[in-house]
Structures are given as C-alpha cells and as structure tokens.
PDB file of N, CA and C in Angstrom:
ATOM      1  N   UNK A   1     -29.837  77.718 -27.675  1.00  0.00           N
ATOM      2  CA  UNK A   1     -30.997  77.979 -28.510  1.00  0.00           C
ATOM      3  C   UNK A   1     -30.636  77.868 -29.989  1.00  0.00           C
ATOM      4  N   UNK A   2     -29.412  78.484 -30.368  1.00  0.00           N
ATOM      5  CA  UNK A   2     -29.226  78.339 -31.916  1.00  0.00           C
ATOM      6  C   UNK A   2     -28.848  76.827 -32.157  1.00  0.00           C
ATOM      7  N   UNK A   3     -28.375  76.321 -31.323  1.00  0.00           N
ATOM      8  CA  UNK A   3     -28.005  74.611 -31.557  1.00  0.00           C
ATOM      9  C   UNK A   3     -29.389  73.693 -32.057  1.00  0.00           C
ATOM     10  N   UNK A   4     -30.373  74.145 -31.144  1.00  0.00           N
ATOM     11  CA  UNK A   4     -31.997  73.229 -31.557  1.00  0.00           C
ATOM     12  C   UNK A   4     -32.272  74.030 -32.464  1.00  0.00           C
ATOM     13  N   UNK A   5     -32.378  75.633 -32.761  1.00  0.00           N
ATOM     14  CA  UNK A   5     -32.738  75.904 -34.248  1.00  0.00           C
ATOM     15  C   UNK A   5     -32.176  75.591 -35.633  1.00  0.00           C
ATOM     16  N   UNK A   6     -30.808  75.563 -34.981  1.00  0.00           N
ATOM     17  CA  UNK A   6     -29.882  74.577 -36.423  1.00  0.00           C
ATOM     18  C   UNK A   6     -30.340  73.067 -36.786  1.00  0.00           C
ATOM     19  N   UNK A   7     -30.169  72.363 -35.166  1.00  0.00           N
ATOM     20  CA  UNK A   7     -30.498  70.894 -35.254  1.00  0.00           C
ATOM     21  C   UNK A   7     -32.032  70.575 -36.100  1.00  0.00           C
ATOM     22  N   UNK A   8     -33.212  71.630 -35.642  1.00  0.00           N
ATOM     23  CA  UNK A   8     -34.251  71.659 -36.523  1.00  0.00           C
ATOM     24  C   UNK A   8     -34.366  71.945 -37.764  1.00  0.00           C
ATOM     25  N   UNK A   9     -33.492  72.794 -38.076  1.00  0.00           N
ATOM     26  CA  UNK A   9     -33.968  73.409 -39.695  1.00  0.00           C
ATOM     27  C   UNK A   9     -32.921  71.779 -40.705  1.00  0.00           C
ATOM     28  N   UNK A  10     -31.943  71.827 -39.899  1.00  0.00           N
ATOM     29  CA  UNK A  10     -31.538  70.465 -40.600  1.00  0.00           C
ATOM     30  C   UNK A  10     -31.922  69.113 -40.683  1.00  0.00           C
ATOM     31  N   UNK A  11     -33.037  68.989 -39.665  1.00  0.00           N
ATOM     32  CA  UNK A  11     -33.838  67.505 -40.129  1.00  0.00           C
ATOM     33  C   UNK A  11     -34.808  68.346 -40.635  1.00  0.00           C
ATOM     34  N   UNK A  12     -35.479  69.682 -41.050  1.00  0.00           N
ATOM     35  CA  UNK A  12     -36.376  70.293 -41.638  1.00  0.00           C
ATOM     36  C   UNK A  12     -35.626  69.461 -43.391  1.00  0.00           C
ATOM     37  N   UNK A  13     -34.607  70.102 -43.752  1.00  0.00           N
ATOM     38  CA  UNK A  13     -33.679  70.267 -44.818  1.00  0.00           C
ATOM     39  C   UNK A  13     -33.336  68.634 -45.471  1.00  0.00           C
ATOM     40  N   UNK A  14     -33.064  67.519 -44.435  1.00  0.00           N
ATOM     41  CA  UNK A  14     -33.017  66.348 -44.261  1.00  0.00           C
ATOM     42  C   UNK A  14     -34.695  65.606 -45.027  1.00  0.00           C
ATOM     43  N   UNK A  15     -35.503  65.991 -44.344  1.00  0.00           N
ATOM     44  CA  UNK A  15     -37.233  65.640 -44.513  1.00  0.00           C
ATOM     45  C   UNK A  15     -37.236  65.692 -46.008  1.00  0.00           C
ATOM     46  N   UNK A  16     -36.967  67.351 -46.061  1.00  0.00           N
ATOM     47  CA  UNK A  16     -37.386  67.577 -47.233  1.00  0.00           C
ATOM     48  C   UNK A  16     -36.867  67.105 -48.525  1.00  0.00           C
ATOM     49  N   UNK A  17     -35.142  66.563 -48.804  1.00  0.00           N
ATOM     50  CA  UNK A  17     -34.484  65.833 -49.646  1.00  0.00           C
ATOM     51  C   UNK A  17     -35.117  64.625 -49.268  1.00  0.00           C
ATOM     52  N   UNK A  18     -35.279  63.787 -48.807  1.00  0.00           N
ATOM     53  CA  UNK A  18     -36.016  62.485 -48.897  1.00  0.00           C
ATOM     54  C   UNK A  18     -37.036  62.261 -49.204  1.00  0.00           C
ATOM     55  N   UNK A  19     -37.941  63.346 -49.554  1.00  0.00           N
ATOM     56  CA  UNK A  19     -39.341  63.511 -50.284  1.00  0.00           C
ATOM     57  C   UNK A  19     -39.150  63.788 -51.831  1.00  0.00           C
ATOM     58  N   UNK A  20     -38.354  64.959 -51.794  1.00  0.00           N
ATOM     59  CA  UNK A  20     -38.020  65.142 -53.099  1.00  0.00           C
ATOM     60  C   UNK A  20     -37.486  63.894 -53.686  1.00  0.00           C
ATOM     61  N   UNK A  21     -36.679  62.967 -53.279  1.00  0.00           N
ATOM     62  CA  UNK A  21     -35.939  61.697 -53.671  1.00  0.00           C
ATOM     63  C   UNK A  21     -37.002  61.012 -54.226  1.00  0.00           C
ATOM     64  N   UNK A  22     -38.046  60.329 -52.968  1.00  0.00           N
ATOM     65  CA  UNK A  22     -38.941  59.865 -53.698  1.00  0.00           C
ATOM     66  C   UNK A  22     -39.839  60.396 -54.665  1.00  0.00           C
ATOM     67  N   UNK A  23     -40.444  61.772 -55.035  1.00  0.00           N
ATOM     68  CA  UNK A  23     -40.684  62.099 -55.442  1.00  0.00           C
ATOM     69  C   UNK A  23     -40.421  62.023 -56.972  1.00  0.00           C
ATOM     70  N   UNK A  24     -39.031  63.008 -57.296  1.00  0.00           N
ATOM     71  CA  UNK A  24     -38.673  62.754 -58.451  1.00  0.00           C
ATOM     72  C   UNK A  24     -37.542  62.134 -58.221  1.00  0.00           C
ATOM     73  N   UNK A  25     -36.742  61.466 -57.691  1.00  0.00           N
ATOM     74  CA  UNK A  25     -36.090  60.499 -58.149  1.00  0.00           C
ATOM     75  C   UNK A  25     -34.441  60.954 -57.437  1.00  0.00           C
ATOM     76  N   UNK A  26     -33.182  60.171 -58.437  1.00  0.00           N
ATOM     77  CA  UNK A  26     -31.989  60.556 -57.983  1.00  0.00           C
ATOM     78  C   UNK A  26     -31.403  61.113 -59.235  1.00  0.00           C
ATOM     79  N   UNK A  27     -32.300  61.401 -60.234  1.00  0.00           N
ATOM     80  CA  UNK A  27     -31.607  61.968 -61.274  1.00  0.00           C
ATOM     81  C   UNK A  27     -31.642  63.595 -61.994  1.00  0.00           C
ATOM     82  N   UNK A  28     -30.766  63.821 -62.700  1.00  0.00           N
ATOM     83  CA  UNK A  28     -31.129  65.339 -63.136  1.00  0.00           C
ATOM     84  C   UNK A  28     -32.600  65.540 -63.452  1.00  0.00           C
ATOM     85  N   UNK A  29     -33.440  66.535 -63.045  1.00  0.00           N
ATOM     86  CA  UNK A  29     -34.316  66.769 -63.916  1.00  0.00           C
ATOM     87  C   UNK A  29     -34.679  67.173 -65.502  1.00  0.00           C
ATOM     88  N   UNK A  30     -35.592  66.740 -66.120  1.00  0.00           N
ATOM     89  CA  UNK A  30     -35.579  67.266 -67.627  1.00  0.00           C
ATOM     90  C   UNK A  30     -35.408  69.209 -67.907  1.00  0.00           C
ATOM     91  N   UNK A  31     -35.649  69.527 -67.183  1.00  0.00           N
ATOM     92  CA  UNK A  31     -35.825  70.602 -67.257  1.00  0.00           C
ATOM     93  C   UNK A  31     -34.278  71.382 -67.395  1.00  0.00           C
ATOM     94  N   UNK A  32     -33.269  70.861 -66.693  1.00  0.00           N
ATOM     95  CA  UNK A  32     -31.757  71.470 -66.885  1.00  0.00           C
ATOM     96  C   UNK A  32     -31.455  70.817 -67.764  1.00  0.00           C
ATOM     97  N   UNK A  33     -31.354  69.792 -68.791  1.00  0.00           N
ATOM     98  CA  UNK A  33     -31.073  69.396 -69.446  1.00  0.00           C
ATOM     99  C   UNK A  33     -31.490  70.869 -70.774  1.00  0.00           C
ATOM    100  N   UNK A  34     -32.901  70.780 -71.088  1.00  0.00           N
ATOM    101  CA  UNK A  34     -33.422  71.504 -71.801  1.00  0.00           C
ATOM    102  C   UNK A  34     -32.881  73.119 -71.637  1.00  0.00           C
ATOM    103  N   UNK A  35     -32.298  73.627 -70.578  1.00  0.00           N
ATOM    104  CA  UNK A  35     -32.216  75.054 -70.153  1.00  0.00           C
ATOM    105  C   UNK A  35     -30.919  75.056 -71.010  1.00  0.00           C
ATOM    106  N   UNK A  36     -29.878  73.867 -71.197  1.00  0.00           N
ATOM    107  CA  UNK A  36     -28.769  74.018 -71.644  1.00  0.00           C
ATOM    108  C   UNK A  36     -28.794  73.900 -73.050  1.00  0.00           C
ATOM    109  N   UNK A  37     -29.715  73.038 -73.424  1.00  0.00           N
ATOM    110  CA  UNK A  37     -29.944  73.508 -74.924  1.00  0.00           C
ATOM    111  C   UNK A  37     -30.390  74.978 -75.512  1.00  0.00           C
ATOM    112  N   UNK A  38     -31.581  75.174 -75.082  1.00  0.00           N
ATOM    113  CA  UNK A  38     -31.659  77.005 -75.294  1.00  0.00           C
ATOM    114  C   UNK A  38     -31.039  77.711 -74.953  1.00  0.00           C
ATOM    115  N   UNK A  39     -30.316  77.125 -73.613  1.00  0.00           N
ATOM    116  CA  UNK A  39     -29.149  78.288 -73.452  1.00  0.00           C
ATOM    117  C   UNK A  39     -27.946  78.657 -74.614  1.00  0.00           C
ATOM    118  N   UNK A  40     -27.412  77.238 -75.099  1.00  0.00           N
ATOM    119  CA  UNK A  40     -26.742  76.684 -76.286  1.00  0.00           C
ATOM    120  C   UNK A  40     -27.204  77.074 -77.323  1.00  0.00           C
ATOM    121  N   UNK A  41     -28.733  77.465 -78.036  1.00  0.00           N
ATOM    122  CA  UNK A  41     -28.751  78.224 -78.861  1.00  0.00           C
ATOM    123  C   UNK A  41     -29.004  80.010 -79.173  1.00  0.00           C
ATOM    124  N   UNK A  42     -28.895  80.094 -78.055  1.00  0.00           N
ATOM    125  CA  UNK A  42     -28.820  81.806 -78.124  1.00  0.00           C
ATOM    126  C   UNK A  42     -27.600  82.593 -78.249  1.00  0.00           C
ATOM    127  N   UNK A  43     -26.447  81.679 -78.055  1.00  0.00           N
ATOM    128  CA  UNK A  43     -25.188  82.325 -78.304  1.00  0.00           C
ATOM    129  C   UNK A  43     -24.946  82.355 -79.838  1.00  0.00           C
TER     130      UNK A  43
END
C-alpha cells in the first residue's frame, strides 16, 4: 500500500513540475532575484 501511495504522490509531484515548466519556464523567477536585493538592503 505505501509503494502505490509513494508511486502516486510522485507522478502527483512529476505532473505538477511539468506544468509549472511550461508555465513559467526553466528559469529563476523575478521575484528571488528581487528578495535578494531588499534583502541586501536592510543589512
């Protein structure tokens, strides 16, 4: 039983990175880029 709940949640996990891929892409998002700048100016 835990073998098909693993085997599922990992083509669950699988699905879901290949959406996101197409989605936004294979690259960093803008958003961590930017977190490291404000992060960079609060020190």
């Amino acid at each position: 039983m835990m073998k098909k709940l693993k085997k599922s949640v990992q083509k669950f996990l699988e699905d879901l990175a290949k959406e996101n891929q197409q989605t936004f892409g294979t690259q960093k998002m803008d958003c961590c880029n930017l977190n490291k700048i404000t992060n960079q100016n609060k020190k």
